[in-house]
N, C-alpha and C. Protein backbone atom coordinates (compact mmCIF):
# COMPACT_ATOMS: atom_id res chain seq x y z
N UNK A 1 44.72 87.15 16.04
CA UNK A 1 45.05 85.77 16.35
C UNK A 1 46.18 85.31 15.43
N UNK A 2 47.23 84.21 16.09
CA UNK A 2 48.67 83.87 15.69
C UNK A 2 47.90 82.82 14.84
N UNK A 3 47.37 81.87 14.65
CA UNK A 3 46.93 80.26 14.96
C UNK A 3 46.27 80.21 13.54
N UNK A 4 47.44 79.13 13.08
CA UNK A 4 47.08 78.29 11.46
C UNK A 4 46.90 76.94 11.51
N UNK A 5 46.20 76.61 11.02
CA UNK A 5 46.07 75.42 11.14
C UNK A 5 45.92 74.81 9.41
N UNK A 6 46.64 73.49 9.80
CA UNK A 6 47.71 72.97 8.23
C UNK A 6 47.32 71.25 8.05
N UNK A 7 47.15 70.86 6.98
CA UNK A 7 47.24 69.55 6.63
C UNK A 7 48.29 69.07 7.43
N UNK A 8 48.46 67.72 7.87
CA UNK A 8 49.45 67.06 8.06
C UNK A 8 49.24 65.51 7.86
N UNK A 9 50.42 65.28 6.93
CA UNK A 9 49.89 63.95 6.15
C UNK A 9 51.03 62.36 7.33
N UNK A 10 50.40 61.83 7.48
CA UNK A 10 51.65 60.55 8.12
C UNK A 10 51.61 59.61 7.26
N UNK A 11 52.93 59.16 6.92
CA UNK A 11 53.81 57.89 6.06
C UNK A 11 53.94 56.96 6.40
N UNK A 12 55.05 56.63 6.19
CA UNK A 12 56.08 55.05 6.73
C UNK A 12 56.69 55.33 5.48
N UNK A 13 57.83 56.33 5.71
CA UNK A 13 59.22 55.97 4.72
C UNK A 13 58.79 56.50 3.57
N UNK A 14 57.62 57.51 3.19
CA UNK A 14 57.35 58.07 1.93
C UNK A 14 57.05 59.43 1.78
N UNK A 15 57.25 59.98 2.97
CA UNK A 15 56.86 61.63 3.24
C UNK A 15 57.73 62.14 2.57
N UNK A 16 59.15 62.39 2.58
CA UNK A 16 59.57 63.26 1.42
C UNK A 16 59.27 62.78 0.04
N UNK A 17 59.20 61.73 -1.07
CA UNK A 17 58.33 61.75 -1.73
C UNK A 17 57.23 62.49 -2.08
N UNK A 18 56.90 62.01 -1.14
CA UNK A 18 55.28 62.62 -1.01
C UNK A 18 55.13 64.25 -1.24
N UNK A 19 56.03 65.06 -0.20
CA UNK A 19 56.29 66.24 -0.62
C UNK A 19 56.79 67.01 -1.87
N UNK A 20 57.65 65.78 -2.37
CA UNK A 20 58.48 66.39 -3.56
C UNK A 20 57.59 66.46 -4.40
N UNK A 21 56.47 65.48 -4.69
CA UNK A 21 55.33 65.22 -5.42
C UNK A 21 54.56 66.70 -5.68
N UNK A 22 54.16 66.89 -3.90
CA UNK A 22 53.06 67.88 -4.16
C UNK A 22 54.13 69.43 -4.26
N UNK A 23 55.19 69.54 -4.40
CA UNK A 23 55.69 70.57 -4.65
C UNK A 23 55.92 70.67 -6.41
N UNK A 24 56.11 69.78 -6.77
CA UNK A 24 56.26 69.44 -8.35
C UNK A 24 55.10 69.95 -8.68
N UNK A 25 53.88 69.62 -8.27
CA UNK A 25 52.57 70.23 -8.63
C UNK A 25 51.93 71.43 -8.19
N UNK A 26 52.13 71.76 -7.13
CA UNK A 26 51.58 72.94 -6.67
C UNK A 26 52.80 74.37 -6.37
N UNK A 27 54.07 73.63 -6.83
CA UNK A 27 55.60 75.07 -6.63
C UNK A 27 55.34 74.59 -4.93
N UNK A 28 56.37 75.90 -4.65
CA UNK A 28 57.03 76.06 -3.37
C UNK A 28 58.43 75.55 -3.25
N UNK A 29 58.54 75.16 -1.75
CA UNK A 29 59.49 74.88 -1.12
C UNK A 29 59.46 73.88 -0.08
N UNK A 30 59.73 72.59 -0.41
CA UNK A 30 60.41 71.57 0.36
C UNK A 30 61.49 71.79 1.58
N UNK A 31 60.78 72.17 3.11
CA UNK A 31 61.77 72.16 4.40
C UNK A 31 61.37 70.43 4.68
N UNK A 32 62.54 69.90 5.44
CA UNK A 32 62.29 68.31 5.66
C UNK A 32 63.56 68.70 6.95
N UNK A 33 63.58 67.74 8.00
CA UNK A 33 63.92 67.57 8.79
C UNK A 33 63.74 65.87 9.59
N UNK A 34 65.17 65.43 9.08
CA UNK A 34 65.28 64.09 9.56
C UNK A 34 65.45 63.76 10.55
N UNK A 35 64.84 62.05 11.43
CA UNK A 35 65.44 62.06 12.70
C UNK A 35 66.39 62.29 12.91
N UNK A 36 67.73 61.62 12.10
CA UNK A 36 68.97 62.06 12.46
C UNK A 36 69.46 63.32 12.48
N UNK A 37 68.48 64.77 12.04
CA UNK A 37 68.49 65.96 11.67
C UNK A 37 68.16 66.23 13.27
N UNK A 38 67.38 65.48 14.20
CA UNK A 38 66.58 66.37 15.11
C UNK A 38 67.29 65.55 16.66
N UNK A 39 68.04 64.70 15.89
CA UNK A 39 68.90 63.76 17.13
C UNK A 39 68.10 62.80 18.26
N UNK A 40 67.57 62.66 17.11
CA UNK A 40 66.03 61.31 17.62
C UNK A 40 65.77 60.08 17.01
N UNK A 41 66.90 59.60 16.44
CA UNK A 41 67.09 58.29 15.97
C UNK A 41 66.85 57.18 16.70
N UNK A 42 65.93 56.56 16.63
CA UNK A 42 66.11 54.92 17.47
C UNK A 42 66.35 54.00 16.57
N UNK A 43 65.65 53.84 15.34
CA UNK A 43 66.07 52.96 14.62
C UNK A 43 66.96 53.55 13.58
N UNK A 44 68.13 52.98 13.47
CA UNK A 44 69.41 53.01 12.59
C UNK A 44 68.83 53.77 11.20
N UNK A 45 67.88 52.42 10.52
CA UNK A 45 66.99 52.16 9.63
C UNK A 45 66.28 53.31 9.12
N UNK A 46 65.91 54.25 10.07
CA UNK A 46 65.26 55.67 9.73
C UNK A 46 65.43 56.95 10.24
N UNK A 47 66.69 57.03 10.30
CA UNK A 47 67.55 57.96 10.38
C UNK A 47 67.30 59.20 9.44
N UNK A 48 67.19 58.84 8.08
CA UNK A 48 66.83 59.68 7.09
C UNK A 48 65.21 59.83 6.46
N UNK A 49 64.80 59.04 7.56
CA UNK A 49 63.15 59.42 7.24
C UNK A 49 62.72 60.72 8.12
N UNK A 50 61.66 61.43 7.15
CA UNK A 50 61.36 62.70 8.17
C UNK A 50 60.88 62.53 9.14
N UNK A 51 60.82 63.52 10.17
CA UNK A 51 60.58 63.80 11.17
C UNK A 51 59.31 64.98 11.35
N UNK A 52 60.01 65.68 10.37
CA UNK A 52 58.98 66.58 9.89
C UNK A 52 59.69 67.31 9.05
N UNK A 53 58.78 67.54 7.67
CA UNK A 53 58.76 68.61 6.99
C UNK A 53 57.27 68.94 6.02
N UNK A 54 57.26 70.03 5.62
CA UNK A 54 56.71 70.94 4.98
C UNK A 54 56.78 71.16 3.39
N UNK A 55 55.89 71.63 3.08
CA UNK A 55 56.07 72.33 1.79
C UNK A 55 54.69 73.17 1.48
N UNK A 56 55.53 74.65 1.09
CA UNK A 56 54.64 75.93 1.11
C UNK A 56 54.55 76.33 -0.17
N UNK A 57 53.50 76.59 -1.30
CA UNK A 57 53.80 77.49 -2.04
C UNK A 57 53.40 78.77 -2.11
N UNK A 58 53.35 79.61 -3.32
CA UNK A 58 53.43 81.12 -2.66
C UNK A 58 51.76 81.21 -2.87
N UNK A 59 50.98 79.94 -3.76
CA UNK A 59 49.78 80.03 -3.68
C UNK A 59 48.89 79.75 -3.17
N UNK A 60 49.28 79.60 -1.20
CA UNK A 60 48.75 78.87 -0.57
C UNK A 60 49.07 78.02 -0.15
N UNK A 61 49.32 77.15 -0.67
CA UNK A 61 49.00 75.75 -0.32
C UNK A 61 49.91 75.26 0.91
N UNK A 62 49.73 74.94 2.17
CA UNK A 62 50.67 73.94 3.10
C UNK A 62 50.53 73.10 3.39
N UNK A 63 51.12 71.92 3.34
CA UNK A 63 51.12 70.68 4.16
C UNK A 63 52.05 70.08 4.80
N UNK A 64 52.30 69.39 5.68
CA UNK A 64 53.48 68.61 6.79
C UNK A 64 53.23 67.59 6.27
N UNK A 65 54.03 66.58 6.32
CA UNK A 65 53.99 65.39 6.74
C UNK A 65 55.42 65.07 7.55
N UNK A 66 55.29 63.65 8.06
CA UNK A 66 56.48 62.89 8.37
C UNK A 66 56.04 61.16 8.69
N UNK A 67 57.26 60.86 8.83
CA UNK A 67 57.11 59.39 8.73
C UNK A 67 57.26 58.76 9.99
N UNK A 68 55.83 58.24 10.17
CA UNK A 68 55.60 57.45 10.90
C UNK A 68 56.59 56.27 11.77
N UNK A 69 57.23 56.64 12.63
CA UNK A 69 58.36 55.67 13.31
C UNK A 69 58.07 54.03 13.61
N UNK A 70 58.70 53.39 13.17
CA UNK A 70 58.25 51.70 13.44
C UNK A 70 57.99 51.15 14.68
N UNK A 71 58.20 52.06 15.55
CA UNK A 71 57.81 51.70 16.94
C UNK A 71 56.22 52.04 17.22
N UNK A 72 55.96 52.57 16.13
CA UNK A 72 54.55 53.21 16.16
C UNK A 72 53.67 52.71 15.70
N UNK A 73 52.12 52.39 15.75
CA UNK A 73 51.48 51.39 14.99
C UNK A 73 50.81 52.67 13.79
N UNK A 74 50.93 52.23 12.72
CA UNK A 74 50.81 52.55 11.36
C UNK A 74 49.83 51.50 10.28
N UNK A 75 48.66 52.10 10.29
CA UNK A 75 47.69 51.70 9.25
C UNK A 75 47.75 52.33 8.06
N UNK A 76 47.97 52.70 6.88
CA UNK A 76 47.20 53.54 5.83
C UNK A 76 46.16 53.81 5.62
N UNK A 77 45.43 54.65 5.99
CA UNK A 77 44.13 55.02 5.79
C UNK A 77 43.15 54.95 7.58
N UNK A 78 43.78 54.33 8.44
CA UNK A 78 43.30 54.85 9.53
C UNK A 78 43.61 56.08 10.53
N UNK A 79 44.89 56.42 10.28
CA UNK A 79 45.31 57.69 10.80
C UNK A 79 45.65 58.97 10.36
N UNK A 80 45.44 58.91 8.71
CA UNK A 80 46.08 59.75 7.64
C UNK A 80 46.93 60.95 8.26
N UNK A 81 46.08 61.64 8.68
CA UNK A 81 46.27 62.94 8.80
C UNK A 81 46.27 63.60 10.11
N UNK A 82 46.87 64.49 10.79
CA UNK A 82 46.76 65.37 11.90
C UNK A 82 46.00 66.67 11.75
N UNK A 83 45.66 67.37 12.89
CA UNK A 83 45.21 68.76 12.34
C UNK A 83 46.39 69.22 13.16
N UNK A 84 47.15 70.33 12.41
CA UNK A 84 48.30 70.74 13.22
C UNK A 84 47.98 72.05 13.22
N UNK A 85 48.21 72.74 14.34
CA UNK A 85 48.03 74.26 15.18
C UNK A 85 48.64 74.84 15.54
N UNK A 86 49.14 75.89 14.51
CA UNK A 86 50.59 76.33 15.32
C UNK A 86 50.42 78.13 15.21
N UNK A 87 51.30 78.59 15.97
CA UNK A 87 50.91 80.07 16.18
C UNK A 87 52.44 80.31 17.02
N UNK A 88 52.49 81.67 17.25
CA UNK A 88 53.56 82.48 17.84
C UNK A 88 53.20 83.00 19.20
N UNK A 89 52.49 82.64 19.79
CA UNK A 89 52.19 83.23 20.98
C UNK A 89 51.66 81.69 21.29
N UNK A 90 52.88 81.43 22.95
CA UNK A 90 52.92 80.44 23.67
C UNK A 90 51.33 80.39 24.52
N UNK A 91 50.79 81.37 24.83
CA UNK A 91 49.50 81.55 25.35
C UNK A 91 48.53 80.90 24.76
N UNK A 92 48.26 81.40 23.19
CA UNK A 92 47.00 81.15 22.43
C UNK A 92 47.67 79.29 22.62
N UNK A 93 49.01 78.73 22.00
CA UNK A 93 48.24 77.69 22.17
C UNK A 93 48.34 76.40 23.29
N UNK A 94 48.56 77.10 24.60
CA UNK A 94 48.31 76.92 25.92
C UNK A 94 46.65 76.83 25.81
N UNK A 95 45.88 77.91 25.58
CA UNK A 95 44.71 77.89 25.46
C UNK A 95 43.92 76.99 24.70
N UNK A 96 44.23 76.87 23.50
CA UNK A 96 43.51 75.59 22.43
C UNK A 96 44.10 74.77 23.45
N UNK A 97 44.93 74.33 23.42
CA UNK A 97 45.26 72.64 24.26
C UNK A 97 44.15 72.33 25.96
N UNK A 98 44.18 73.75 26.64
CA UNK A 98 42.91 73.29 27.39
C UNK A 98 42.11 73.39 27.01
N UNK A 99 41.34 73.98 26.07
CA UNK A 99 39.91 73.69 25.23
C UNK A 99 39.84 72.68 24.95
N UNK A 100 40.92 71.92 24.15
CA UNK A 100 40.94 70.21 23.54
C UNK A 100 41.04 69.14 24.46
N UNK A 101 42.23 69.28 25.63
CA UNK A 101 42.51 68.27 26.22
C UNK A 101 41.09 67.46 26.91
N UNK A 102 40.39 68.24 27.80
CA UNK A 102 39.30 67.42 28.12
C UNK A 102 38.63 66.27 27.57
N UNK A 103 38.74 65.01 28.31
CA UNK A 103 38.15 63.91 27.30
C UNK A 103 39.37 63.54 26.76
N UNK A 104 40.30 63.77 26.22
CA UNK A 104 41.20 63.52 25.24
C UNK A 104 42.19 62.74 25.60
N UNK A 105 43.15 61.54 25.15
CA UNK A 105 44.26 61.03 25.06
C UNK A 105 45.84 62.06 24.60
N UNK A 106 45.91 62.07 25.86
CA UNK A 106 47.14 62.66 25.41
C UNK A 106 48.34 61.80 25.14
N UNK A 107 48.55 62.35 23.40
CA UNK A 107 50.13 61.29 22.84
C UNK A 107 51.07 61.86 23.45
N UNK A 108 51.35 63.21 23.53
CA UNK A 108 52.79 63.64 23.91
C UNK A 108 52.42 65.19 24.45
N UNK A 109 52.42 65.23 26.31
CA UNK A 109 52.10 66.40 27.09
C UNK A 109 52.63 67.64 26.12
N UNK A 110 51.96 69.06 26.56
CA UNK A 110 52.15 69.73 25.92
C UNK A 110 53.59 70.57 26.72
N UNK A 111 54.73 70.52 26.15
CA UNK A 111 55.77 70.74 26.62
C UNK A 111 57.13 71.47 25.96
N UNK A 112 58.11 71.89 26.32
CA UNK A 112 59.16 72.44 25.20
C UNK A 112 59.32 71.04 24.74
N UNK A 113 60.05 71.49 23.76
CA UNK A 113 60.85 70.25 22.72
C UNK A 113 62.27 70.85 21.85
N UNK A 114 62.59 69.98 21.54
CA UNK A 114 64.19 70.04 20.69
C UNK A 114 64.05 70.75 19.46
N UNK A 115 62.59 71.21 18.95
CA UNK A 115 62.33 71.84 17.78
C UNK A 115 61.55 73.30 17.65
N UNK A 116 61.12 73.28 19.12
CA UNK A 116 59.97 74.05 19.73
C UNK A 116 59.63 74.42 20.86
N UNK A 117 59.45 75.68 21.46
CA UNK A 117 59.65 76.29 22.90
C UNK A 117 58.09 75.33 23.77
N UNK A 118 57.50 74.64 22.58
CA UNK A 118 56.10 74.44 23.05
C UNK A 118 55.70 73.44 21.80
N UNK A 119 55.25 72.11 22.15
CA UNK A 119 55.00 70.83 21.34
C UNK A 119 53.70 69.97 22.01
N UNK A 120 52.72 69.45 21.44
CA UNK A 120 52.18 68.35 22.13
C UNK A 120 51.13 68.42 21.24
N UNK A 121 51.13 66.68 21.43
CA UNK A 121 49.66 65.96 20.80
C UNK A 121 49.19 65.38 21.16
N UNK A 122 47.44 65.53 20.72
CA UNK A 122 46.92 64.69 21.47
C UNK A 122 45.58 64.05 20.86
N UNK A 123 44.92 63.16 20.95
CA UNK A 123 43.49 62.79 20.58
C UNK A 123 42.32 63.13 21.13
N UNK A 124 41.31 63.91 20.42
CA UNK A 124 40.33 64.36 21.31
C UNK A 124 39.11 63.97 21.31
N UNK A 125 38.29 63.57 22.05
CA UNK A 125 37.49 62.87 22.38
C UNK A 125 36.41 62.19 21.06
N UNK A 126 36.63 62.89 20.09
CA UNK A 126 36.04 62.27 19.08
C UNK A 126 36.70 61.66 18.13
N UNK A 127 38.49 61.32 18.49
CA UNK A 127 38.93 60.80 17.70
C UNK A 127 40.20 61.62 16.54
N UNK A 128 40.06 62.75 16.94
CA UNK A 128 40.28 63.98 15.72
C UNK A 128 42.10 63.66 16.75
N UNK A 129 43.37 63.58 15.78
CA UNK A 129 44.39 63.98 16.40
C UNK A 129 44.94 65.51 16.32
N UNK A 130 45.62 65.82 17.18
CA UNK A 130 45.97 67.63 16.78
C UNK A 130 47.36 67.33 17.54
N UNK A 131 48.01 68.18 16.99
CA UNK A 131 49.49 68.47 17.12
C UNK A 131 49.06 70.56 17.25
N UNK A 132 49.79 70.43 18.26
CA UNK A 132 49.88 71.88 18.69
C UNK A 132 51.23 72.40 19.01
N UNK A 133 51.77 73.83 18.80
CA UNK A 133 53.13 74.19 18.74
C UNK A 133 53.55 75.14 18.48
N UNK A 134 54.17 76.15 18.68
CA UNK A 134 54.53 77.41 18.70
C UNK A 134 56.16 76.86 17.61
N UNK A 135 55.24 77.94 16.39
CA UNK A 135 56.10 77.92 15.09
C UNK A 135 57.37 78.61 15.51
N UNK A 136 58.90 78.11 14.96
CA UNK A 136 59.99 78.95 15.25
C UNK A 136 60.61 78.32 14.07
N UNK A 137 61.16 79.26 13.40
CA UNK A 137 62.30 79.51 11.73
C UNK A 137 63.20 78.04 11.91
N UNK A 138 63.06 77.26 11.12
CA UNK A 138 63.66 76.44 11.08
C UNK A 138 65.39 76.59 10.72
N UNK A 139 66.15 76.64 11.04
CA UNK A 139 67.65 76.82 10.74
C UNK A 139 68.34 75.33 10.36
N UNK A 140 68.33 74.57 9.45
CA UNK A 140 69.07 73.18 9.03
C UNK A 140 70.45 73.55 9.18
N UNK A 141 71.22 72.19 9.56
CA UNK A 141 72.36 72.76 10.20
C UNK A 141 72.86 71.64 11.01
């Protein structure tokens, strides 16, 4: 089996912070990817807020975050976190997403995307959000 599944923390305007933080403490490597990085800007204003990034160290540890877009409703402490699922084989997570979807709110069909041959999230019936996605090498640029 391809399929990891990773912290993913949501902000408002503090995710790289946030990362630089837990890389200061735990090592690794800080990948970040801004809206204006991914050509998904709506607001001017957060252009340079992530979109998504990461930070890995060699002892484990991963987590995502990104920042929560203002068009989006944003609590602290009611949505913290995602469970994100990602793997290399478009199949396996074709498969988790019909295991999950049932019952579930789907945020965003499971579909290609501008970052990913395969993207989508959704809420599942108990509330739990998951982001699902077929991992590909990030190239900044």
């Amino acid at each position: 089996m391809t399929i990891t599944t990773t912290t993913h923390l949501n902000f408002r305007g503090q995710a790289r912070a946030a990362l630089e933080l837990y890389r200061s403490v735990f090592g690794g490597e800080v990948l970040a990817v801004t809206y204006a990085d991914a050509q998904d800007t709506r607001e001017p204003a957060e252009a340079d807020q992530l979109m998504w990034g990461q930070v890995r160290s060699e002892g484990g540890l991963h987590l995502m975050a990104y920042d929560v877009p203002a068009r989006l409703p944003y609590e602290p402490g009611v949505n913290p976190v995602f469970v994100s699922v990602r793997g290399a084989d478009p199949e396996e997570i074709r498969a988790a997403w019909a295991g999950l979807v049932e019952g579930a709110t789907v945020v965003q069909e499971l579909a290609p995307a501008g970052w990913s041959p395969l993207y989508g999230m959704l809420r599942d019936r108990f509330g739990v959000t998951w982001v699902l996605d077929v991992e590909v090498p990030y190239a900044a640029g």
